[in-house]
PDB file of N, CA and C in Angstrom:
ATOM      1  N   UNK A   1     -37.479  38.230  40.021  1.00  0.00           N
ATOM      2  CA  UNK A   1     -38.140  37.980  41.257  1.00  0.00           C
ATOM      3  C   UNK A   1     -38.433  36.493  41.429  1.00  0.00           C
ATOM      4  N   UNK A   2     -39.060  35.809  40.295  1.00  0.00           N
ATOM      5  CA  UNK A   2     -39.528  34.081  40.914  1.00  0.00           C
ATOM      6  C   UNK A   2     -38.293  33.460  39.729  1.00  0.00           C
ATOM      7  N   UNK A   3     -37.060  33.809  39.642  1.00  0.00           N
ATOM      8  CA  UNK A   3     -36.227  33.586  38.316  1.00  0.00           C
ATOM      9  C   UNK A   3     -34.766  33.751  39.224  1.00  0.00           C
ATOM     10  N   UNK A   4     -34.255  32.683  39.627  1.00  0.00           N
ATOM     11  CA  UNK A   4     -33.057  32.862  40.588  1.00  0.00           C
ATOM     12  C   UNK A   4     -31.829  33.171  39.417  1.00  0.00           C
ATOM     13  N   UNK A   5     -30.773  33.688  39.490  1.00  0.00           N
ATOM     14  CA  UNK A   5     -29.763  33.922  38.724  1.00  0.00           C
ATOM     15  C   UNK A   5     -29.163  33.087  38.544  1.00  0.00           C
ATOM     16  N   UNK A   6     -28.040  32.137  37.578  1.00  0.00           N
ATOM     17  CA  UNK A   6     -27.667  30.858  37.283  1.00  0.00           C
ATOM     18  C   UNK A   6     -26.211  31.366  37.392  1.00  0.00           C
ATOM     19  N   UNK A   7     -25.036  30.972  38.239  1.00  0.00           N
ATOM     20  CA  UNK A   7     -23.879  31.417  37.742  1.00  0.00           C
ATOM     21  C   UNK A   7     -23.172  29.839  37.254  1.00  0.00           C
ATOM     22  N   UNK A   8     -21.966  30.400  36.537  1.00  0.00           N
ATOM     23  CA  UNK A   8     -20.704  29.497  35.851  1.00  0.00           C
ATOM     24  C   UNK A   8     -20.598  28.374  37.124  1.00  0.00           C
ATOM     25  N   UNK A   9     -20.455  27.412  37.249  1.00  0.00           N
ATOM     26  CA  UNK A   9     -19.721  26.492  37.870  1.00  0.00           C
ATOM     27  C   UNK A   9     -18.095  26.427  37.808  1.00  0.00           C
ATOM     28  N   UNK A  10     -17.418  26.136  38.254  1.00  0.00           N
ATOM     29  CA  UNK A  10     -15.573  26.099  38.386  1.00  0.00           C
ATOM     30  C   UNK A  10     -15.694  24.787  37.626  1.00  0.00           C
ATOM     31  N   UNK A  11     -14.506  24.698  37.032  1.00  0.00           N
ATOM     32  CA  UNK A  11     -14.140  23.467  36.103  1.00  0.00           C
ATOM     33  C   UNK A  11     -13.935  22.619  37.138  1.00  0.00           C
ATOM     34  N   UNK A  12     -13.759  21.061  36.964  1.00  0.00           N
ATOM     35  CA  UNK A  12     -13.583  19.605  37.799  1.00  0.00           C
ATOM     36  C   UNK A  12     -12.120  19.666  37.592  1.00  0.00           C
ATOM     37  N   UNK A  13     -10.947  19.432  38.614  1.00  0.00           N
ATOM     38  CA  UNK A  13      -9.928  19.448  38.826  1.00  0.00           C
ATOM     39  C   UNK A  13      -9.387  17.922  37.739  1.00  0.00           C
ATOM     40  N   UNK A  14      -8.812  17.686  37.263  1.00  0.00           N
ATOM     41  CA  UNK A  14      -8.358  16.362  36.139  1.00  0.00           C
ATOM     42  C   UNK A  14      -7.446  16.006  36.912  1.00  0.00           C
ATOM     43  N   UNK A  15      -7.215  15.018  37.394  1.00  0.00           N
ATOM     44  CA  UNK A  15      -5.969  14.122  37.882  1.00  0.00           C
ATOM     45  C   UNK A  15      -5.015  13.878  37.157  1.00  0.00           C
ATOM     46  N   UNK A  16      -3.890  13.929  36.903  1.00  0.00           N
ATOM     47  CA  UNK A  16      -2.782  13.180  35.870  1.00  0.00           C
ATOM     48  C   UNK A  16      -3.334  11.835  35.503  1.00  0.00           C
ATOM     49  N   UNK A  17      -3.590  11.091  36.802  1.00  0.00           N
ATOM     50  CA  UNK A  17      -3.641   9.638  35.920  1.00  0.00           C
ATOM     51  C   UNK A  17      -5.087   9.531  35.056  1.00  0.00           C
ATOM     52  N   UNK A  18      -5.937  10.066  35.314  1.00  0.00           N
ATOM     53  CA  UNK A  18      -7.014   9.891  34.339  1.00  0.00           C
ATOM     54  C   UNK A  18      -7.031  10.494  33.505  1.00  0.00           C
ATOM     55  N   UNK A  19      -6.049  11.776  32.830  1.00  0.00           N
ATOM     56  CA  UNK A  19      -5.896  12.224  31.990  1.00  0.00           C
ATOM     57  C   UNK A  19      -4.848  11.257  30.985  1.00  0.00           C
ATOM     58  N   UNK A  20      -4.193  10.350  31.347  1.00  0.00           N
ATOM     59  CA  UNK A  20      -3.305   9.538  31.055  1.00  0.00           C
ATOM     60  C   UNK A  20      -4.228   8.032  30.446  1.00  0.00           C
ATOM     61  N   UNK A  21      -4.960   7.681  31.514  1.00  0.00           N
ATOM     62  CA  UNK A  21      -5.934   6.500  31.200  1.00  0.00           C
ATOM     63  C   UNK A  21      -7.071   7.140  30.059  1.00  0.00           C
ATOM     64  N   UNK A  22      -7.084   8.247  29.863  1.00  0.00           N
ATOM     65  CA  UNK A  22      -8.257   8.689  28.607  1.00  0.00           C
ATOM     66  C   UNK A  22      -7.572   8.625  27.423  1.00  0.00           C
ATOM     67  N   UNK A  23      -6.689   8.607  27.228  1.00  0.00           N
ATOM     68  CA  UNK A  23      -5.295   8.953  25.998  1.00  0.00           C
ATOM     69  C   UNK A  23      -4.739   7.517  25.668  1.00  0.00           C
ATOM     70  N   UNK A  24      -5.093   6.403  26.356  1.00  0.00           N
ATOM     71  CA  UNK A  24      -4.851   5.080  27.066  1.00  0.00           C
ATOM     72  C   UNK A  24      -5.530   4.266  25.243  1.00  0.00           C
ATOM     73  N   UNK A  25      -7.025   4.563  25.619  1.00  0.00           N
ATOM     74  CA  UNK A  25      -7.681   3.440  23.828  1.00  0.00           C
ATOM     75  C   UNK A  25      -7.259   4.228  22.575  1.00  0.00           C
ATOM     76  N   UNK A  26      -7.015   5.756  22.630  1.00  0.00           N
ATOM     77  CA  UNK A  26      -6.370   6.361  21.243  1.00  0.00           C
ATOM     78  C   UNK A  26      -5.323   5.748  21.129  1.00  0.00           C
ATOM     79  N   UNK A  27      -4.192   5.343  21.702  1.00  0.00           N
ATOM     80  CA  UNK A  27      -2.509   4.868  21.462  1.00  0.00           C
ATOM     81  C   UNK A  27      -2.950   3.848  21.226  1.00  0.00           C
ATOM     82  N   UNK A  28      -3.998   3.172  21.887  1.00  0.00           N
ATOM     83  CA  UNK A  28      -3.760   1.450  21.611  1.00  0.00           C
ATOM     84  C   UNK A  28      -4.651   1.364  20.052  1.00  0.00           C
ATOM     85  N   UNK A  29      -5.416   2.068  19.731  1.00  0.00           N
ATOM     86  CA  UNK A  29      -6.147   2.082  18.207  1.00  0.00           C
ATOM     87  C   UNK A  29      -4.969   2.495  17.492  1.00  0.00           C
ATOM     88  N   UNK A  30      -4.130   3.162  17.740  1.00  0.00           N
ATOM     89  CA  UNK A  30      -2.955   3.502  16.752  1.00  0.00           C
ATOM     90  C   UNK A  30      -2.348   2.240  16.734  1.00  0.00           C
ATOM     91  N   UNK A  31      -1.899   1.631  17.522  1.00  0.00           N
ATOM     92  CA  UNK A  31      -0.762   0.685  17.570  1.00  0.00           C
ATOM     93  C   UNK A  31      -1.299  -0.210  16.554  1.00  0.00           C
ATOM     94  N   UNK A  32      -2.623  -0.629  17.414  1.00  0.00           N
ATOM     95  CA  UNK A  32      -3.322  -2.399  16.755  1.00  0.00           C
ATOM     96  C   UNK A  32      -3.358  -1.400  14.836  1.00  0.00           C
ATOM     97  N   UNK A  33      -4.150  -0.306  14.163  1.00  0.00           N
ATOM     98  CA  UNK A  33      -3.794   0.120  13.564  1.00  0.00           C
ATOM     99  C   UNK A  33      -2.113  -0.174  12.410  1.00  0.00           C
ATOM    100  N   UNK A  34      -1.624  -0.104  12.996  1.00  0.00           N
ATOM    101  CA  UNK A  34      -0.483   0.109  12.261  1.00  0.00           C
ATOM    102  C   UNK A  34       0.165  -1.213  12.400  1.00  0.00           C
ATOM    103  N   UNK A  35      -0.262  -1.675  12.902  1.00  0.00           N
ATOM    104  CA  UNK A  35       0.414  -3.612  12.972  1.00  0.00           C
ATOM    105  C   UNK A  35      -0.922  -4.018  12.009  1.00  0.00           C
ATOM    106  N   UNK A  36      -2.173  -3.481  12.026  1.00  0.00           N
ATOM    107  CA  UNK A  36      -3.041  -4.598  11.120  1.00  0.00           C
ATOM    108  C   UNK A  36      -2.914  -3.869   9.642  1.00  0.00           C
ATOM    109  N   UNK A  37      -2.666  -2.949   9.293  1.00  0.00           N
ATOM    110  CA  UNK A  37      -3.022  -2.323   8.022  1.00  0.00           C
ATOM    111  C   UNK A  37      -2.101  -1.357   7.696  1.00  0.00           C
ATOM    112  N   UNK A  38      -0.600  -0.753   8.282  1.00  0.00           N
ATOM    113  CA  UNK A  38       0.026  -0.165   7.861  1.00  0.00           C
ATOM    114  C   UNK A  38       1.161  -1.079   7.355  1.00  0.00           C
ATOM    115  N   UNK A  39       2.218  -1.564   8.390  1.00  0.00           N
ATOM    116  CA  UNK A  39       2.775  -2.641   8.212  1.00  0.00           C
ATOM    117  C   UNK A  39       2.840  -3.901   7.427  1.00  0.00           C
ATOM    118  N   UNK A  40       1.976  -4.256   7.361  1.00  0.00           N
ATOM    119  CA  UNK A  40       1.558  -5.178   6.142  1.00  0.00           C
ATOM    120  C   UNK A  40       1.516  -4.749   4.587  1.00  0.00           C
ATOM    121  N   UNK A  41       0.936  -3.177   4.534  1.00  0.00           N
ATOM    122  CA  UNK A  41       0.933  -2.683   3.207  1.00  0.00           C
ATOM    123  C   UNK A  41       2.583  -2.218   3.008  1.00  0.00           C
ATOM    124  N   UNK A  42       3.168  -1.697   3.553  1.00  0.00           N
ATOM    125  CA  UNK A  42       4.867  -1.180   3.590  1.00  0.00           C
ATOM    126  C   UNK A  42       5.157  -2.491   2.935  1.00  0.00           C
ATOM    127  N   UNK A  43       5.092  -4.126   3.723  1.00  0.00           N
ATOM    128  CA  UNK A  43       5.710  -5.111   3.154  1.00  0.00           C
ATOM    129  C   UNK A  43       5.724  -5.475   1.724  1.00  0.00           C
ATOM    130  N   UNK A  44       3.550  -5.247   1.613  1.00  0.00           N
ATOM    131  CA  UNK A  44       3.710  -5.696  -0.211  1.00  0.00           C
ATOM    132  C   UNK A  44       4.167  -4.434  -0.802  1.00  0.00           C
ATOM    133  N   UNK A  45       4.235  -3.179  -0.761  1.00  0.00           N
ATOM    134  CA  UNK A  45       5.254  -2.284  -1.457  1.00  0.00           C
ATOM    135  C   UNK A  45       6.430  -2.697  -1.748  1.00  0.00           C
ATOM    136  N   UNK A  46       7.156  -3.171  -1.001  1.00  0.00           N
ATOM    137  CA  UNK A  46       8.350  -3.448  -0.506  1.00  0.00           C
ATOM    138  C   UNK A  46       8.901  -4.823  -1.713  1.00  0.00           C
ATOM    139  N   UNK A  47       8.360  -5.894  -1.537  1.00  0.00           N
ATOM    140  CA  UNK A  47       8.112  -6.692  -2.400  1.00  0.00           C
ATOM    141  C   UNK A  47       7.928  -5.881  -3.896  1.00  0.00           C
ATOM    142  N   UNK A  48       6.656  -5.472  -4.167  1.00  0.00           N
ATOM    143  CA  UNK A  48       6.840  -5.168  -5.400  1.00  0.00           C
ATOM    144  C   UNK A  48       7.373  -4.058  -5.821  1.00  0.00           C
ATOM    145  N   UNK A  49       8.268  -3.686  -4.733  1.00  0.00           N
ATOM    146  CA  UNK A  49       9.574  -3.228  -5.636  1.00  0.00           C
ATOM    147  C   UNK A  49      10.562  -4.116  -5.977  1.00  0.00           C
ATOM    148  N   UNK A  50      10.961  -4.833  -5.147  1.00  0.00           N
ATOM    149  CA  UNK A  50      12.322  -5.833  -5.672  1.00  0.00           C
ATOM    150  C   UNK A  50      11.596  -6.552  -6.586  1.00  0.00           C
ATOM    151  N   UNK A  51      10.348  -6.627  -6.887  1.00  0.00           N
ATOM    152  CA  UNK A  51       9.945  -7.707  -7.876  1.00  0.00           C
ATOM    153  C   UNK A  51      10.098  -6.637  -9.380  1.00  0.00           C
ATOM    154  N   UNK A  52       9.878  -5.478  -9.436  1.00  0.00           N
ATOM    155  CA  UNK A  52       9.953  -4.932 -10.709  1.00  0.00           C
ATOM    156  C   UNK A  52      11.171  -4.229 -11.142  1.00  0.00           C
ATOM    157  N   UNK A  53      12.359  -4.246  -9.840  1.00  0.00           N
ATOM    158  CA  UNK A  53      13.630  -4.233 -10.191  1.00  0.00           C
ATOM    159  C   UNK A  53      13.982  -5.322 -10.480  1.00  0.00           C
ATOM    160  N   UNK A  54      13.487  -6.489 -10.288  1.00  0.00           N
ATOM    161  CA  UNK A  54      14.391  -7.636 -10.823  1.00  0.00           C
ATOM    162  C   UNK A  54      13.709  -8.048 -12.387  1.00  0.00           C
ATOM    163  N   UNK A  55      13.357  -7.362 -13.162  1.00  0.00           N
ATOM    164  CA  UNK A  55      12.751  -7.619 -14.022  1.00  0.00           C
ATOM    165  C   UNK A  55      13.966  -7.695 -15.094  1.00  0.00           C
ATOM    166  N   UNK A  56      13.884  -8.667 -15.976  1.00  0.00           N
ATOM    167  CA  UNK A  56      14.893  -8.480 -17.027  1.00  0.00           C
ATOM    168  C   UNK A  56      14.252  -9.309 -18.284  1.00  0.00           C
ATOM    169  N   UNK A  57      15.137  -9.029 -19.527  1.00  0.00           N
ATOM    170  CA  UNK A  57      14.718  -9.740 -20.439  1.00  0.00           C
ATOM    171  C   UNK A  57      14.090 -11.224 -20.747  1.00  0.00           C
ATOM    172  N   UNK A  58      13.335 -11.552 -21.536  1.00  0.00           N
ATOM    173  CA  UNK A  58      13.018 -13.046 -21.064  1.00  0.00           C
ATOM    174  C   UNK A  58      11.623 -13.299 -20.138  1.00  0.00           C
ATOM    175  N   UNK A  59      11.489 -12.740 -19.511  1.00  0.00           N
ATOM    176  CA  UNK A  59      11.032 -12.942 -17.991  1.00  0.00           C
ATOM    177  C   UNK A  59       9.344 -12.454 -18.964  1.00  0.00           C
ATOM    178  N   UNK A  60       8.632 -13.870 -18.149  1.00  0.00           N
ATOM    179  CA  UNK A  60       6.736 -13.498 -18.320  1.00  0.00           C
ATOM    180  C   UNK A  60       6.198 -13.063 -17.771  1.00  0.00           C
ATOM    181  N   UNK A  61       5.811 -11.648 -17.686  1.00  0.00           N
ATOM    182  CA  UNK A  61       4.632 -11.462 -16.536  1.00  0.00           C
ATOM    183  C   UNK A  61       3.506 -11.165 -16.836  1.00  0.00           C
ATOM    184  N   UNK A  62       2.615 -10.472 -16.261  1.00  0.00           N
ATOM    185  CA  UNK A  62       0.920 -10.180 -16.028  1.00  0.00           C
ATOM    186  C   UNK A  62       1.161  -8.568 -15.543  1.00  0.00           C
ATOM    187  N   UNK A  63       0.396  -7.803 -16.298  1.00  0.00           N
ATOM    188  CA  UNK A  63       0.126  -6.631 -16.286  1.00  0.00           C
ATOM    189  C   UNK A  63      -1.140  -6.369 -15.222  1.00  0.00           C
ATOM    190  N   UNK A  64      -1.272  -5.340 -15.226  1.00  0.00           N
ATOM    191  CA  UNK A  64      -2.118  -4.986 -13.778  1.00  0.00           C
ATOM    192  C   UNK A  64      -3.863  -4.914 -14.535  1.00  0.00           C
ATOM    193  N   UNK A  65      -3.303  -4.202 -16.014  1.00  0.00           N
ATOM    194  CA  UNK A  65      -4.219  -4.710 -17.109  1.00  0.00           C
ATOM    195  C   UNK A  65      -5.093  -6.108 -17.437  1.00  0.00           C
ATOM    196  N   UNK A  66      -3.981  -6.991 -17.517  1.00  0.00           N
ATOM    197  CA  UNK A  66      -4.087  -8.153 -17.435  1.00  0.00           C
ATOM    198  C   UNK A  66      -3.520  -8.570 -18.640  1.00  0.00           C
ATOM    199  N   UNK A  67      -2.458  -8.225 -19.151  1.00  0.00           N
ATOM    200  CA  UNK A  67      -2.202  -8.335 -20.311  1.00  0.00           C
ATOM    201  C   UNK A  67      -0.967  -9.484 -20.111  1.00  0.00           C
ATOM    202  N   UNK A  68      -0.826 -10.273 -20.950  1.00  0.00           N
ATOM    203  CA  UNK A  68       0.709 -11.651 -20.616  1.00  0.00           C
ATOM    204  C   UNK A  68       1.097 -11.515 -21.945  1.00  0.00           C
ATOM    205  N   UNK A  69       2.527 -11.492 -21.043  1.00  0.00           N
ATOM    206  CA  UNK A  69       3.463 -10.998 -22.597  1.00  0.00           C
ATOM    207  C   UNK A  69       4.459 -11.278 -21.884  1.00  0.00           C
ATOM    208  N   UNK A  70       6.158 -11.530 -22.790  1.00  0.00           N
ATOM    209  CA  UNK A  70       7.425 -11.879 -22.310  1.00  0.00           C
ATOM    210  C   UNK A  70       8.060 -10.609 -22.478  1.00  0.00           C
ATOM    211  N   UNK A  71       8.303  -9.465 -21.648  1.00  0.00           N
ATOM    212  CA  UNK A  71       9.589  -8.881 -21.480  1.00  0.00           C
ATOM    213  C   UNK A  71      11.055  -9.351 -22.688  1.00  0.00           C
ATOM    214  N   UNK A  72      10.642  -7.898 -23.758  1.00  0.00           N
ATOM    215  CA  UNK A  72      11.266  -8.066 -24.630  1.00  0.00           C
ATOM    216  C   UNK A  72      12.906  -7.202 -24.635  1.00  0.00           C
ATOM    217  N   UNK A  73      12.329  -5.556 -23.816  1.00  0.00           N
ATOM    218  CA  UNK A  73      13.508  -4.851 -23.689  1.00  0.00           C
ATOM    219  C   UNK A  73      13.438  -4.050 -22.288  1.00  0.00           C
ATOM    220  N   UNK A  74      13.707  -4.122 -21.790  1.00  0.00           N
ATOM    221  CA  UNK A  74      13.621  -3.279 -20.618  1.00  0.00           C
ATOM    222  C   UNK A  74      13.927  -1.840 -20.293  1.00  0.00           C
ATOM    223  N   UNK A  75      13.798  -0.711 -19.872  1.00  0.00           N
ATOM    224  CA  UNK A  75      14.272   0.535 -19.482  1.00  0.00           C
ATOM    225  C   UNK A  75      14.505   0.912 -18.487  1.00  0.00           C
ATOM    226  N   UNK A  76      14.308   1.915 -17.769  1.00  0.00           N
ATOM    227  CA  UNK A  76      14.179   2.653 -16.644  1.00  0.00           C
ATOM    228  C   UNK A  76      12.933   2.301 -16.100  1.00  0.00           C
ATOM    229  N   UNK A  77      12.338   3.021 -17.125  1.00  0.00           N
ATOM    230  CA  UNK A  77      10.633   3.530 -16.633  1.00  0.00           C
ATOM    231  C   UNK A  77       9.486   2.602 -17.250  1.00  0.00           C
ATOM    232  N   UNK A  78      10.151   2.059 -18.547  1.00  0.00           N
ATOM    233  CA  UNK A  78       9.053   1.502 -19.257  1.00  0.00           C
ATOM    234  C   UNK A  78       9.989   0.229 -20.059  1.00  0.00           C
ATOM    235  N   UNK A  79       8.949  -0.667 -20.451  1.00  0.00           N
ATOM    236  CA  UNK A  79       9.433  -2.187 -20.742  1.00  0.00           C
ATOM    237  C   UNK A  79       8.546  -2.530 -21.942  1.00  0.00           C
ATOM    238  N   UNK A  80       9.162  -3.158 -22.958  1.00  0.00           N
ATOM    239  CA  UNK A  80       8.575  -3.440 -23.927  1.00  0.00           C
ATOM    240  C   UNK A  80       8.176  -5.526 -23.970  1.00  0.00           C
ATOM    241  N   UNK A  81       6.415  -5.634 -24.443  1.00  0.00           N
ATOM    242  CA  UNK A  81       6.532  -6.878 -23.884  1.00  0.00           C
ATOM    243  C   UNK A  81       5.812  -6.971 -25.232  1.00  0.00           C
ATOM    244  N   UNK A  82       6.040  -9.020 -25.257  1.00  0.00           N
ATOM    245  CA  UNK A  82       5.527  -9.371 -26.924  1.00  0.00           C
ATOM    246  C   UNK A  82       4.030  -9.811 -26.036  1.00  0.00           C
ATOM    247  N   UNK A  83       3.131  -9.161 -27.026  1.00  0.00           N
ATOM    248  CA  UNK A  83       2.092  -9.927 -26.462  1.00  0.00           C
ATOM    249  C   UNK A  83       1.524 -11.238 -27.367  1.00  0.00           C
ATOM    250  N   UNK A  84       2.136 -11.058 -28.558  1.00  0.00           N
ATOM    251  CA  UNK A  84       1.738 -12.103 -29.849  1.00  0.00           C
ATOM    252  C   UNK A  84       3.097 -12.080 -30.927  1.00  0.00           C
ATOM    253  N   UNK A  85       2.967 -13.227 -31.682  1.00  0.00           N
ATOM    254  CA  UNK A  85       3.897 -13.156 -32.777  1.00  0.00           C
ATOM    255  C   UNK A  85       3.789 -12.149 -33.456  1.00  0.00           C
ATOM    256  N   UNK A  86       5.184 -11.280 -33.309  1.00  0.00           N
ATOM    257  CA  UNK A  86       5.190  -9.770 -34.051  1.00  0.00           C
ATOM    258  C   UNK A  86       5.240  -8.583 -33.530  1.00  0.00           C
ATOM    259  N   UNK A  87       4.210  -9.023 -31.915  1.00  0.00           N
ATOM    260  CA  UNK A  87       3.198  -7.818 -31.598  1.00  0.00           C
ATOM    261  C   UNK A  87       3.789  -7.757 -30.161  1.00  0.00           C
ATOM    262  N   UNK A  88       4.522  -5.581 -30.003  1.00  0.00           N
ATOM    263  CA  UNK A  88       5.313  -5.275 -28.490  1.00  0.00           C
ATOM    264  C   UNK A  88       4.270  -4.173 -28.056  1.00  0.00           C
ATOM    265  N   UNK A  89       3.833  -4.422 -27.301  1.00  0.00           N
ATOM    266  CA  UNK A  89       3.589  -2.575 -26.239  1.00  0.00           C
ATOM    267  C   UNK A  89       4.039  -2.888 -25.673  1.00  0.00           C
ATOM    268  N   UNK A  90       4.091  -1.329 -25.223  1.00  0.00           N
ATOM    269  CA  UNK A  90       4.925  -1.069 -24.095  1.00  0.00           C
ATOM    270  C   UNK A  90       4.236  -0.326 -22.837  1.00  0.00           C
ATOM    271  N   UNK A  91       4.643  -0.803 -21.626  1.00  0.00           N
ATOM    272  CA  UNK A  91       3.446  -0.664 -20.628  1.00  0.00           C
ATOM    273  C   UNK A  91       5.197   0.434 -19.437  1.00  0.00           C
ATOM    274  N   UNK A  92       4.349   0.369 -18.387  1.00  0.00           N
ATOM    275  CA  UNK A  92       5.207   1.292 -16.947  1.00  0.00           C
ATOM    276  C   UNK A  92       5.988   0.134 -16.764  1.00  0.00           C
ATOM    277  N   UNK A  93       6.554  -0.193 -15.830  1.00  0.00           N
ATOM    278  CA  UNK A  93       7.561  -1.452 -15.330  1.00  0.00           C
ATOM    279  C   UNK A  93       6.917  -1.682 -14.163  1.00  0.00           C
ATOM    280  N   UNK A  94       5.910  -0.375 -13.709  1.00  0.00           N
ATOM    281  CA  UNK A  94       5.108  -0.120 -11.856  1.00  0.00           C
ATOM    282  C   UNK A  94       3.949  -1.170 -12.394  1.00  0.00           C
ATOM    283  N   UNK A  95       3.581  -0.929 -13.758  1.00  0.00           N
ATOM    284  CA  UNK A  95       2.287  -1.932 -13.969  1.00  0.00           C
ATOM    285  C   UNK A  95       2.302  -3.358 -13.699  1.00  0.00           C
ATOM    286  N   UNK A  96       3.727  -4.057 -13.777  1.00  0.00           N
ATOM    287  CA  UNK A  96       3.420  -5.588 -13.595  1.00  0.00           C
ATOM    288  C   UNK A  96       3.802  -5.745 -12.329  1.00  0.00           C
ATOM    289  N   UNK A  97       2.162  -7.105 -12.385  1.00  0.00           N
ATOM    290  CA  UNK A  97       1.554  -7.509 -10.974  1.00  0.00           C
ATOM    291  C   UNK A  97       2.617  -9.035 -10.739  1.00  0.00           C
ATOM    292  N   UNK A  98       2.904  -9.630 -11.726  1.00  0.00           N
ATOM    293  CA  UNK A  98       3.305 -11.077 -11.151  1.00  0.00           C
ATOM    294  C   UNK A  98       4.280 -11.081 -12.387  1.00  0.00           C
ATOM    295  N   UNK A  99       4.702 -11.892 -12.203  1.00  0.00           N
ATOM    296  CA  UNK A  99       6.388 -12.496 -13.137  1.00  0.00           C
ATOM    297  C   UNK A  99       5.568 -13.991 -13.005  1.00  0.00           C
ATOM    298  N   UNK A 100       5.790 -14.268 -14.132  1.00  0.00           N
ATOM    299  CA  UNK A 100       5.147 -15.936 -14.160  1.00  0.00           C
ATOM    300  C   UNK A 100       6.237 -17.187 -14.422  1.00  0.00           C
ATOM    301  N   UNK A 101       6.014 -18.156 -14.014  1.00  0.00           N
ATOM    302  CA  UNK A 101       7.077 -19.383 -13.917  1.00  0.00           C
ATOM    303  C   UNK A 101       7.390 -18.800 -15.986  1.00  0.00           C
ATOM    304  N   UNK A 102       8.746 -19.646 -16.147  1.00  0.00           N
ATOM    305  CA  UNK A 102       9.085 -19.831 -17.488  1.00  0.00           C
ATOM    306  C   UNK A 102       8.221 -20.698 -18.642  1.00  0.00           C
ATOM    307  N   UNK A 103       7.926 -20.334 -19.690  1.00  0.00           N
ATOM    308  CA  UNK A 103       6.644 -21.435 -20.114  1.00  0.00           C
ATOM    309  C   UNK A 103       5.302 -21.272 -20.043  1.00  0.00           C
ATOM    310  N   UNK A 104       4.879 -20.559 -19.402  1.00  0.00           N
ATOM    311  CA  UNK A 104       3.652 -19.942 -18.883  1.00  0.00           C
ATOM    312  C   UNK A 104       2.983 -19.733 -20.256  1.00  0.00           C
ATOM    313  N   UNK A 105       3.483 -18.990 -21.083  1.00  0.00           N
ATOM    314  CA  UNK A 105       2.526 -18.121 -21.828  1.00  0.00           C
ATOM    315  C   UNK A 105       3.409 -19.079 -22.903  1.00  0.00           C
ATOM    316  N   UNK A 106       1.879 -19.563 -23.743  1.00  0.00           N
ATOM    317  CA  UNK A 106       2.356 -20.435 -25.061  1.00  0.00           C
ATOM    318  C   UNK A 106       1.720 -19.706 -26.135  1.00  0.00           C
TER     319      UNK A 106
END
């Protein structure tokens, strides 16, 4: 009696183009996205792969460890490095971070 009945309202008709302009800052967060922080990481992957395929005997690098040693034998998967007179472990080939100029490690 003092309590009027409430009905559903009809949905608001959506225009194409404002359904288009709402969808508009998600694509552009993807884009800027993938140019600031996808792209860039693909590159240093990319890099340190040709850097741990080009690995060969001889060659000084730095372990992710931090370990410096000369690349004594190489494998597939795993590389044997001197870290001292006498003294080889053997680490992943994925573990080394840098290849160091020749001379490096005295």
């Amino acid at each position: 009696m003092f309590i009027s009945n409430a009905y559903a309202q009809a949905p608001a008709a959506a225009a194409d183009g404002s359904s288009l302009m709402s969808l508009l800052p998600l694509v552009l967060m993807f884009v800027v996205l993938y140019f600031i922080m996808i792209r860039p990481q693909m590159k240093r992957q990319k890099e340190h792969k040709s850097m741990v395929d080009a690995l060969a005997k001889g060659d000084e690098v730095v372990t992710g460890g931090g370990l410096l040693g000369k690349v004594t034998k190489v494998g597939d998967n795993y590389l044997s490095l001197e870290v001292a007179a006498g003294v080889e472990v053997q680490c992943q080939r994925s573990s080394v971070v840098q290849v160091l100029p020749k001379g490096s490690i005295k």
